[in-house]
N, C-alpha and C. Protein backbone atom coordinates (compact mmCIF):
# COMPACT_ATOMS: atom_id res chain seq x y z
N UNK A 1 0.84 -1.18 0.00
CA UNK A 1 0.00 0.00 0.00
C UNK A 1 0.89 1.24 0.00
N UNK A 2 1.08 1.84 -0.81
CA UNK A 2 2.32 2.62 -1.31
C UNK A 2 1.78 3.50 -1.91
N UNK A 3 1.57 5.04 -1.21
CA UNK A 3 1.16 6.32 -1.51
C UNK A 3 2.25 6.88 -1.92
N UNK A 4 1.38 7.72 -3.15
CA UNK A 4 2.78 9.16 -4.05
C UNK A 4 2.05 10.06 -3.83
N UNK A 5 2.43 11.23 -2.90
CA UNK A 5 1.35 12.73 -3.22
C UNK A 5 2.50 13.33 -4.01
N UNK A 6 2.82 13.87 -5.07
CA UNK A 6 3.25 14.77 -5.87
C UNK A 6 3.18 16.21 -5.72
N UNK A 7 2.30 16.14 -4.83
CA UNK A 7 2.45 18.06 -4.47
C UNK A 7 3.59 18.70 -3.75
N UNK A 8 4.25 19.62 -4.25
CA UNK A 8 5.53 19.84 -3.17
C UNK A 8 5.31 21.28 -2.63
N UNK A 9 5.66 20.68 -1.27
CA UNK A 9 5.50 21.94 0.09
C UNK A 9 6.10 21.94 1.12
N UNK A 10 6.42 22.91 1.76
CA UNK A 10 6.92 23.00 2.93
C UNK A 10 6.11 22.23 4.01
N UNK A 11 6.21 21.09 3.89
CA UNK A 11 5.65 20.13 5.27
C UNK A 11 6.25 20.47 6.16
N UNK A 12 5.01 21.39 7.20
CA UNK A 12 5.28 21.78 8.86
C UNK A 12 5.48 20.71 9.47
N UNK A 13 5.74 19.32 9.24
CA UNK A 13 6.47 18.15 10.31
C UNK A 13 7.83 18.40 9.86
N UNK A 14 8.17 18.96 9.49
CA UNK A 14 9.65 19.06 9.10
C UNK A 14 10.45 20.36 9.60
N UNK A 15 9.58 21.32 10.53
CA UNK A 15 9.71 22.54 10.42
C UNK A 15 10.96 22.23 11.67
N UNK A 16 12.12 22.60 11.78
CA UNK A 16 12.46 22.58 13.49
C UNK A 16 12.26 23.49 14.22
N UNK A 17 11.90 22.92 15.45
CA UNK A 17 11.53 23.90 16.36
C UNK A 17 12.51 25.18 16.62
N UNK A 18 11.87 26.39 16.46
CA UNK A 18 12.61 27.64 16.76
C UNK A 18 12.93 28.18 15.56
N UNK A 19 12.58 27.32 14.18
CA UNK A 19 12.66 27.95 13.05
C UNK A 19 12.02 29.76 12.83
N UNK A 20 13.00 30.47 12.39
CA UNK A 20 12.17 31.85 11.89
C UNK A 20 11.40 31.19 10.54
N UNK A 21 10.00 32.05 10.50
CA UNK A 21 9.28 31.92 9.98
C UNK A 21 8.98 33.50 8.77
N UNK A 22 8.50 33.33 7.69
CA UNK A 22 8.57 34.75 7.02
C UNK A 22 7.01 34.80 6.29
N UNK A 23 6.22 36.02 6.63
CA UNK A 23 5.24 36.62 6.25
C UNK A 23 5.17 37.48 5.02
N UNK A 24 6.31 38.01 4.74
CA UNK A 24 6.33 38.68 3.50
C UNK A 24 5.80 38.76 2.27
N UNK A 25 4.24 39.11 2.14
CA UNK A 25 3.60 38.75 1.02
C UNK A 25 4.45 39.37 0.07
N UNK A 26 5.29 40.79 0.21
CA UNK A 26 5.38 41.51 -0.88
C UNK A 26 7.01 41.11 -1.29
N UNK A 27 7.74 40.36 -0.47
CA UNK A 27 8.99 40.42 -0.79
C UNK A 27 8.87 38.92 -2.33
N UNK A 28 9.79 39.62 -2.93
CA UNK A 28 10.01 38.81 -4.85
C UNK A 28 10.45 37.94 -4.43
N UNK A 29 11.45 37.43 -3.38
CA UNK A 29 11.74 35.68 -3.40
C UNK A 29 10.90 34.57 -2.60
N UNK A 30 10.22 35.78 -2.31
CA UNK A 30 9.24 34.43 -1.67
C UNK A 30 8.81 33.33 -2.08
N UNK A 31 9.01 33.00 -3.33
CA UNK A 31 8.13 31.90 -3.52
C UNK A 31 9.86 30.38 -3.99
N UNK A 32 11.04 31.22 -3.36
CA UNK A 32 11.56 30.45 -3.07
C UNK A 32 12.48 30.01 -2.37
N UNK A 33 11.60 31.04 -0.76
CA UNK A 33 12.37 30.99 0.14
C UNK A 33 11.79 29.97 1.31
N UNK A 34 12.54 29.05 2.02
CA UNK A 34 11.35 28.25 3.05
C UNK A 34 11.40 28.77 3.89
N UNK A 35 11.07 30.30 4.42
CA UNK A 35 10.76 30.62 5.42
C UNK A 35 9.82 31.18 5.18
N UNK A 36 9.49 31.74 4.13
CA UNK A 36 7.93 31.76 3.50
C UNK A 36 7.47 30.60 3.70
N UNK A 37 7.87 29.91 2.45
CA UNK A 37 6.93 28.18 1.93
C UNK A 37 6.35 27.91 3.37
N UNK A 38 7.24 28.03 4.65
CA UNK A 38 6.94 27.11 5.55
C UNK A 38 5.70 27.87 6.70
N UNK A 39 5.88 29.04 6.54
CA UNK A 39 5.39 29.77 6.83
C UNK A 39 3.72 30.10 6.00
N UNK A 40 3.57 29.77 5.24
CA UNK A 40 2.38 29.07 4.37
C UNK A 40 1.39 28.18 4.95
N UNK A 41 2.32 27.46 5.47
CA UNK A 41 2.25 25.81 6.05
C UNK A 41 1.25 26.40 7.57
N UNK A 42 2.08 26.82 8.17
CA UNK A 42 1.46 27.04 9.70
C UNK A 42 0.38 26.44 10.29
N UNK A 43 0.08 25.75 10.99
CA UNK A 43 -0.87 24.94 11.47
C UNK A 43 -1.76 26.51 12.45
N UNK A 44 -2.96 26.21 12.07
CA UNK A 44 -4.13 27.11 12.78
C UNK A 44 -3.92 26.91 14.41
N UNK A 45 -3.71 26.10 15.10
CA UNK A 45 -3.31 26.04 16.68
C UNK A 45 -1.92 26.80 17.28
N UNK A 46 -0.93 27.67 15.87
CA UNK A 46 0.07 27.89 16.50
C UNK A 46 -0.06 29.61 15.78
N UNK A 47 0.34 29.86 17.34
CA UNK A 47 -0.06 31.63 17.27
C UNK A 47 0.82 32.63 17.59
N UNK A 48 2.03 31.67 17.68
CA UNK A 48 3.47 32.92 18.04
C UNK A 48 4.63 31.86 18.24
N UNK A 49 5.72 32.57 17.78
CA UNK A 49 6.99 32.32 17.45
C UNK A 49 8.12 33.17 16.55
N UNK A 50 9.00 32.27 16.37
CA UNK A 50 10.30 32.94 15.67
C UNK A 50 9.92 33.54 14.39
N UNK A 51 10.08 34.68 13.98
CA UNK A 51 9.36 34.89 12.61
C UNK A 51 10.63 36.17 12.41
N UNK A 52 10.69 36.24 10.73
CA UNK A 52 11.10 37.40 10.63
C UNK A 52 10.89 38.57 10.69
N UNK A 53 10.43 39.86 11.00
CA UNK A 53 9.70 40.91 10.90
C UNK A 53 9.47 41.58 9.04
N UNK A 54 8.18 41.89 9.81
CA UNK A 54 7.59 42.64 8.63
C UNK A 54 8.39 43.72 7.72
N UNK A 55 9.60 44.10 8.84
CA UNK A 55 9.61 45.90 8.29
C UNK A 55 11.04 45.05 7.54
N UNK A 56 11.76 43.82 7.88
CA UNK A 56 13.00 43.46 6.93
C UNK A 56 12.85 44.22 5.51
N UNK A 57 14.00 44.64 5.19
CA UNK A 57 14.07 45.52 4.16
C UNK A 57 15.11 44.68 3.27
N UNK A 58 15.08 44.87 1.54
CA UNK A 58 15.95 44.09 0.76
C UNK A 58 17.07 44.72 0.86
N UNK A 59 17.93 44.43 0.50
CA UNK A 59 19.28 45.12 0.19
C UNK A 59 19.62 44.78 -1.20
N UNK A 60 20.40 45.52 -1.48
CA UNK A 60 21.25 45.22 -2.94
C UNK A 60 21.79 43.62 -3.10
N UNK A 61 22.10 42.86 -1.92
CA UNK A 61 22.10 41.55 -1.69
C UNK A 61 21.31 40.77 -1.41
N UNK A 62 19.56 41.43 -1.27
CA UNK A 62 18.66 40.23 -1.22
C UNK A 62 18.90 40.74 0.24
N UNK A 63 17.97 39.47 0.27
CA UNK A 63 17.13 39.66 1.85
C UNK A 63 18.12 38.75 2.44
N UNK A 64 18.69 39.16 3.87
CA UNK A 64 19.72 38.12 4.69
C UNK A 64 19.07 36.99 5.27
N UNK A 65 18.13 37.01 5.17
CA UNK A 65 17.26 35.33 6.30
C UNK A 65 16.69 34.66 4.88
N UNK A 66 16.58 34.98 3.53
CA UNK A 66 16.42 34.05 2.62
C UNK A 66 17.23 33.07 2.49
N UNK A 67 16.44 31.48 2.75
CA UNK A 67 17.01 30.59 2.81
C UNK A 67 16.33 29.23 1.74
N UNK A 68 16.90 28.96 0.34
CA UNK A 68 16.70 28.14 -0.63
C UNK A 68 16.92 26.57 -0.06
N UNK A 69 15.82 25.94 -0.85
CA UNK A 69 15.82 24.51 -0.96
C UNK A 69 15.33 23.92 -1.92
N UNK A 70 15.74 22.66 -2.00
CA UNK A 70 15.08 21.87 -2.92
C UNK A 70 14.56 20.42 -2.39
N UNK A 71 13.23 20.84 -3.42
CA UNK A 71 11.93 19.60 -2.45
C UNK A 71 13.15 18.32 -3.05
N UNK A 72 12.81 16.91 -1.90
CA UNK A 72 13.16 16.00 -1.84
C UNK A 72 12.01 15.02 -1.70
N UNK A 73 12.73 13.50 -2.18
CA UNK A 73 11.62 12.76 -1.61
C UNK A 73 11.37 12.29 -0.12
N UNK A 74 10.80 12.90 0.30
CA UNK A 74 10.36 11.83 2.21
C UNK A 74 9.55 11.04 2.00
N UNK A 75 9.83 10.38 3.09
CA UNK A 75 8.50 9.00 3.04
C UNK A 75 8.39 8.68 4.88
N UNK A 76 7.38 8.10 4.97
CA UNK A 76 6.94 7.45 6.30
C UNK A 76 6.21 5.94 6.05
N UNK A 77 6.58 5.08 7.31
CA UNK A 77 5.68 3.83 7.53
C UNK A 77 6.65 3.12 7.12
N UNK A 78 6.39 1.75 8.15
CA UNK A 78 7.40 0.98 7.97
C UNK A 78 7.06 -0.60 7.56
N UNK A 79 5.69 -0.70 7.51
CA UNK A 79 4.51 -1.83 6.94
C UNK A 79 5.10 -2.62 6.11
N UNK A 80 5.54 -1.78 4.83
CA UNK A 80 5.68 -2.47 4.20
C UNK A 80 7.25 -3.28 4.12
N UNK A 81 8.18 -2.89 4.32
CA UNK A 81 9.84 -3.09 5.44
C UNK A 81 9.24 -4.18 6.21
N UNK A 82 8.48 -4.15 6.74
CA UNK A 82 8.76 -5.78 7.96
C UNK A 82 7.63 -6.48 7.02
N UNK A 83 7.20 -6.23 6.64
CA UNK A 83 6.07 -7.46 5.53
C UNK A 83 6.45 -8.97 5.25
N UNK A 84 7.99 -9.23 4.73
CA UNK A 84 8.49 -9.96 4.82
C UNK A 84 9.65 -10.56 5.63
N UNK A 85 9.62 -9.93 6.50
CA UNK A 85 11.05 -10.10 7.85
C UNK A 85 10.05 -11.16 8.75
N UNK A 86 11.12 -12.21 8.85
CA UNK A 86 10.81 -13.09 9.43
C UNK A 86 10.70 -12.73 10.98
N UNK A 87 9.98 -13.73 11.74
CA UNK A 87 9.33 -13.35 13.17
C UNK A 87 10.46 -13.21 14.41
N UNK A 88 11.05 -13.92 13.80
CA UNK A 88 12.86 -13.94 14.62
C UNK A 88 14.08 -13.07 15.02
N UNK A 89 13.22 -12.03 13.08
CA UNK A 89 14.60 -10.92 13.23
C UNK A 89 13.60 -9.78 13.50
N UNK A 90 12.42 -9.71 13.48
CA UNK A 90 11.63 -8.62 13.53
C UNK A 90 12.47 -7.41 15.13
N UNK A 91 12.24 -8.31 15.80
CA UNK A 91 12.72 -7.63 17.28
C UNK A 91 13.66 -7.33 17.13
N UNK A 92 14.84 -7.52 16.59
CA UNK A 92 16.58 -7.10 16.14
C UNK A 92 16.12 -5.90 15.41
N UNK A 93 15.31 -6.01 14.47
CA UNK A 93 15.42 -4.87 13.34
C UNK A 93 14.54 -3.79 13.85
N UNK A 94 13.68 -4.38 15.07
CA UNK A 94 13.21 -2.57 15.01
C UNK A 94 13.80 -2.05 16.17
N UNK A 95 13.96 -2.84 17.23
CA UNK A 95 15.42 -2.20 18.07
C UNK A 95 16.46 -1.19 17.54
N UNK A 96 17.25 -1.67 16.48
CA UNK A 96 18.21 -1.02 15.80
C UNK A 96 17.62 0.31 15.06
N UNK A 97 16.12 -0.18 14.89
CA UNK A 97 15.57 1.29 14.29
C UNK A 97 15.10 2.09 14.67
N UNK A 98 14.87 2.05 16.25
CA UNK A 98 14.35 2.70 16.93
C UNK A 98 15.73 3.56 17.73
N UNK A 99 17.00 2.41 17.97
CA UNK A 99 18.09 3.72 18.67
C UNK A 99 18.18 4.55 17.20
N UNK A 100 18.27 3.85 16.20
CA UNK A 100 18.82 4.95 14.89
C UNK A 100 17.75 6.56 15.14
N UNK A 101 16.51 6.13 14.94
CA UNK A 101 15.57 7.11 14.84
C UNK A 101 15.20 8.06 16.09
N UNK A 102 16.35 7.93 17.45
CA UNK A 102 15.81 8.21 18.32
C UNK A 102 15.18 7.88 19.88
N UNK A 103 15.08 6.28 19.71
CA UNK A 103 13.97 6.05 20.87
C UNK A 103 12.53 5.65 19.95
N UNK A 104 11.93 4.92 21.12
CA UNK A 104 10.55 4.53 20.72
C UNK A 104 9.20 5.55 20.25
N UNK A 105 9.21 6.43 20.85
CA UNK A 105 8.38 7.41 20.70
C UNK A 105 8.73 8.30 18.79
N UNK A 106 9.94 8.57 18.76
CA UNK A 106 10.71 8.74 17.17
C UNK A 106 10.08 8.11 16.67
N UNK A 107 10.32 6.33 16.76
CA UNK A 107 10.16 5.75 16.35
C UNK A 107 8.60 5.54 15.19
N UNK A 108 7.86 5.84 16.30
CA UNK A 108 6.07 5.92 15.83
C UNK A 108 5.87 7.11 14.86
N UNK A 109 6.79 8.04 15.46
CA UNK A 109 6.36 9.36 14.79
C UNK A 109 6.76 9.27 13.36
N UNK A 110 8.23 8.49 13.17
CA UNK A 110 8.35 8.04 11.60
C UNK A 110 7.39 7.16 11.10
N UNK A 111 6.56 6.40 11.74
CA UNK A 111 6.00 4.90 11.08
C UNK A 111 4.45 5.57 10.94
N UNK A 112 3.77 6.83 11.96
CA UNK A 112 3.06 7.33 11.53
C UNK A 112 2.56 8.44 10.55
N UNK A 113 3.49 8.85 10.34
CA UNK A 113 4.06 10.26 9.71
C UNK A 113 3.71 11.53 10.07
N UNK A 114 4.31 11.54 11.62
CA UNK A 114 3.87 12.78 12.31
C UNK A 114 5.54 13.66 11.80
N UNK A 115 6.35 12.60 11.40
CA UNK A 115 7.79 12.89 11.07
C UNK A 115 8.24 11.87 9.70
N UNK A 116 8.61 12.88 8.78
CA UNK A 116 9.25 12.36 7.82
C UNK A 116 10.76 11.94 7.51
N UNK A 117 10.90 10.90 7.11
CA UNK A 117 12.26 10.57 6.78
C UNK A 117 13.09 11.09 5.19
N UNK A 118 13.80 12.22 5.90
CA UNK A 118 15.25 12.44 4.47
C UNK A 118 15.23 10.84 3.81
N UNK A 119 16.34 11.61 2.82
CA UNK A 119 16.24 11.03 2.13
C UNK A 119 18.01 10.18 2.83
N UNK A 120 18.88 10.87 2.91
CA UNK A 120 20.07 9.80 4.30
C UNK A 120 19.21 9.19 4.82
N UNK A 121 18.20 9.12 5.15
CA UNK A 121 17.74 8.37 6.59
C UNK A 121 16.99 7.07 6.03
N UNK A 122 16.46 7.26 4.86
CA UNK A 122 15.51 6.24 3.81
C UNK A 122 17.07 5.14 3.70
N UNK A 123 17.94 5.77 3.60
CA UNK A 123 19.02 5.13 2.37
C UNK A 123 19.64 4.33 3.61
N UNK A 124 19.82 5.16 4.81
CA UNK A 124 20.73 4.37 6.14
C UNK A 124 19.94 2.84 6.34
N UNK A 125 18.42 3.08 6.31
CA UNK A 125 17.39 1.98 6.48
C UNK A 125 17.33 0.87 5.47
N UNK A 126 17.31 1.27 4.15
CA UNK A 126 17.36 0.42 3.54
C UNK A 126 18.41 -0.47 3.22
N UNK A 127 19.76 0.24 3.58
CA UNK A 127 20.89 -0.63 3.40
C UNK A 127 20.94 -1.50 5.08
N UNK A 128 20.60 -0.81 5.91
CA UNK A 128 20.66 -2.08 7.02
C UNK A 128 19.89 -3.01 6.99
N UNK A 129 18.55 -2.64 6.21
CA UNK A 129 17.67 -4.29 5.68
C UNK A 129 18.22 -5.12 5.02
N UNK A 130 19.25 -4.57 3.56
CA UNK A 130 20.05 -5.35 3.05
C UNK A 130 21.37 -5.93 3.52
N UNK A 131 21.66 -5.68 4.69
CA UNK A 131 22.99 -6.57 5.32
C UNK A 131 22.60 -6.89 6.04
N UNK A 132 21.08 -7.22 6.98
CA UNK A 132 20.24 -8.08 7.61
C UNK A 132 19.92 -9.00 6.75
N UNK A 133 20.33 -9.17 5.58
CA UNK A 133 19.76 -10.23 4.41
C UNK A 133 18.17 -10.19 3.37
N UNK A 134 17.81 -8.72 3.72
CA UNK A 134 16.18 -8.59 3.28
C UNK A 134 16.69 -7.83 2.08
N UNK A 135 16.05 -8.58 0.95
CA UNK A 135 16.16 -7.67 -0.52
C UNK A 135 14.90 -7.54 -1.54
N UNK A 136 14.11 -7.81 -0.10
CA UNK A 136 12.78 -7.33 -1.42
C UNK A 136 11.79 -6.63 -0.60
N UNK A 137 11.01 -5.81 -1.44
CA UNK A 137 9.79 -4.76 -0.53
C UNK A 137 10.78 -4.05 0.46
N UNK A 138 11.86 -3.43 0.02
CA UNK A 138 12.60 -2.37 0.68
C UNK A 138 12.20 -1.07 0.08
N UNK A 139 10.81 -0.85 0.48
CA UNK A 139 9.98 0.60 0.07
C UNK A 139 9.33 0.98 1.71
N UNK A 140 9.32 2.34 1.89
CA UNK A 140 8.26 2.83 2.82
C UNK A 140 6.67 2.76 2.24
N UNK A 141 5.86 3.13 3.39
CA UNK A 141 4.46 3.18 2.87
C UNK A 141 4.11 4.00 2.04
N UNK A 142 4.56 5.65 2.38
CA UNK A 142 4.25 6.37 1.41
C UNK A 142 5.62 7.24 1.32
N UNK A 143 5.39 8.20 0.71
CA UNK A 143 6.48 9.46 -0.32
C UNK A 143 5.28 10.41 -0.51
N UNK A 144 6.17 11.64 -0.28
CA UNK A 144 5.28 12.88 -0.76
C UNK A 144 7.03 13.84 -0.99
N UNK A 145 6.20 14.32 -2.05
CA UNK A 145 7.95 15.37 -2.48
C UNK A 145 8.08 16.84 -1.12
N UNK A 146 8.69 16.85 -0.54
CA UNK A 146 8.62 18.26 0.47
C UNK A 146 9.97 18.79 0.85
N UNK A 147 10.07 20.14 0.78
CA UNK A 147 11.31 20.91 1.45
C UNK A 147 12.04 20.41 2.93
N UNK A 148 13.19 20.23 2.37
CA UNK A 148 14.09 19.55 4.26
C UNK A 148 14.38 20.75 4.36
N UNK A 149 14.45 20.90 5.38
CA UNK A 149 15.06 21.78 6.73
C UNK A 149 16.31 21.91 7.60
N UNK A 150 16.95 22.45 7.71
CA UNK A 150 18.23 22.33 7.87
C UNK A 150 18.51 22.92 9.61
């Protein structure tokens, strides 16, 4: 069961905390800066934070907090990864994926997609399935194209 959304955006699960955020309807790079894009994004429950101010002015160098990216693929869920892992190594392999990702709680947040996985982090996973001996259905559940965050 393997979702593609094709739309690309600044996915606010990706945002890090304390990120400045940018309002600038009128400033010209906005549409390819992610502190706009992400700032787009904003979830309706969040009502203050790091942001750039309104009155930022351009300079002959552009705006100093413009910060470029390019959408990548992320993906979440791990369904389809243990589908075929036998009942033996299951407990080895999500151990190891759970210190990689963090801890248990990480853990969910990748497999639910409250948190998306880079594209290092897809590639770290799939090659430790393949030197665990697993070489087939090494796909996540889904992919959606979205801006990383740095």
């Amino acid at each position: 069961m393997k979702t593609k959304d094709q739309t690309i955006k600044a996915d606010f699960r990706n945002v890090p905390k304390g990120y400045q955020l940018c309002f600038n309807k009128e400033c010209v790079k906005k549409d390819e800066c992610l502190r706009f894009l992400a700032g787009k994004e904003l979830p309706e429950e969040r009502d203050w934070g790091p942001a750039v101010y309104p009155n930022m002015k351009m300079t002959e160098k552009g705006c100093r907090f413009l910060e470029k990216g390019e959408p990548q693929v992320m993906a979440w869920g791990f369904n389809t990864l243990f589908s075929e892992v036998k009942h033996k190594h299951i407990k080895h392999l999500r151990t190891t994926l759970k210190q990689y990702l963090g801890g248990h709680s990480n853990y969910y947040r990748y497999h639910n997609g409250e948190r998306l996985l880079n594209p290092q982090q897809q590639k770290w996973i799939i090659d430790f399935f393949r030197r665990t001996g697993y070489t087939e259905n090494l796909a996540f559940d889904h992919e959606v194209m979205a801006y990383t965050f740095a």
